[in-house]
C-alpha atoms as a PDB file:
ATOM      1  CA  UNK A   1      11.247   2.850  -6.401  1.00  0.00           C
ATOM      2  CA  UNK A   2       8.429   1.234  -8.991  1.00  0.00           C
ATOM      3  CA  UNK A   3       4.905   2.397  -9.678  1.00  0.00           C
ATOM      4  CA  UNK A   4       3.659  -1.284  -8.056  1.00  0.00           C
ATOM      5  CA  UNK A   5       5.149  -2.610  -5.274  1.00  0.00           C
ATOM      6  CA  UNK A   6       4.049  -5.911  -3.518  1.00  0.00           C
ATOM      7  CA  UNK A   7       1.328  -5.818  -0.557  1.00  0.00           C
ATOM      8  CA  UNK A   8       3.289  -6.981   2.706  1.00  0.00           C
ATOM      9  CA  UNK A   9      -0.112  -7.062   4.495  1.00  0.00           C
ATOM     10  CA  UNK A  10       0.159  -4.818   6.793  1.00  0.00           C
ATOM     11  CA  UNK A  11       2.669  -6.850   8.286  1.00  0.00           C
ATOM     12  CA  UNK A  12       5.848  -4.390   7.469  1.00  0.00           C
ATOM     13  CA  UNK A  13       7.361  -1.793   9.881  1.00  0.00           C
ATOM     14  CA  UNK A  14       6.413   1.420   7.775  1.00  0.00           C
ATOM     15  CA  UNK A  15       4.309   3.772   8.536  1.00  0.00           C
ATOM     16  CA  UNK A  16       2.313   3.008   5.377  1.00  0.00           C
ATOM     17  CA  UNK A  17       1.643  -0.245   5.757  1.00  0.00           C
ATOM     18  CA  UNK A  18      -0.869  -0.172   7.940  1.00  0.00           C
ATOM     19  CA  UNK A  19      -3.051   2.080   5.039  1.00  0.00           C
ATOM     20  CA  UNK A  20      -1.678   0.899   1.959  1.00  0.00           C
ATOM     21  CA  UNK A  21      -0.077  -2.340   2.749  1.00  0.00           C
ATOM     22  CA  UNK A  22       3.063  -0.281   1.730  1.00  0.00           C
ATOM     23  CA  UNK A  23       2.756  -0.968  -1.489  1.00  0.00           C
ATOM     24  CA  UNK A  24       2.882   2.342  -3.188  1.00  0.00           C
ATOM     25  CA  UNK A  25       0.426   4.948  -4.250  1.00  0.00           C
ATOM     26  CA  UNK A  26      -3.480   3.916  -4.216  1.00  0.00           C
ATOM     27  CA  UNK A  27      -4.483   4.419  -8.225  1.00  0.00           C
ATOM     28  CA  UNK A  28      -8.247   5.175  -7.536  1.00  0.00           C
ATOM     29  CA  UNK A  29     -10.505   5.233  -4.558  1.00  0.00           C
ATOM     30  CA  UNK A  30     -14.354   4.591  -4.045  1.00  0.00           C
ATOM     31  CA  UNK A  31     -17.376   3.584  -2.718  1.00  0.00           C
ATOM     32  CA  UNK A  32     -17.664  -0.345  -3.792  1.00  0.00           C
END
């Protein structure tokens, strides 16, 4: 499994990608 992974939108059947699109670890997090 690789660092980056590609978004699937939300649209995939793990558990994850309804927070992180599945697509691997979150680098940084923040108030934009």
């Amino acid at each position: 499994m690789s660092l980056f992974q590609t978004d699937d939108l939300g649209r995939g059947t793990s558990d994850l990608s309804k927070t992180t699109g599945n697509a691997g670890s979150r680098l940084a997090c923040g108030t934009i």
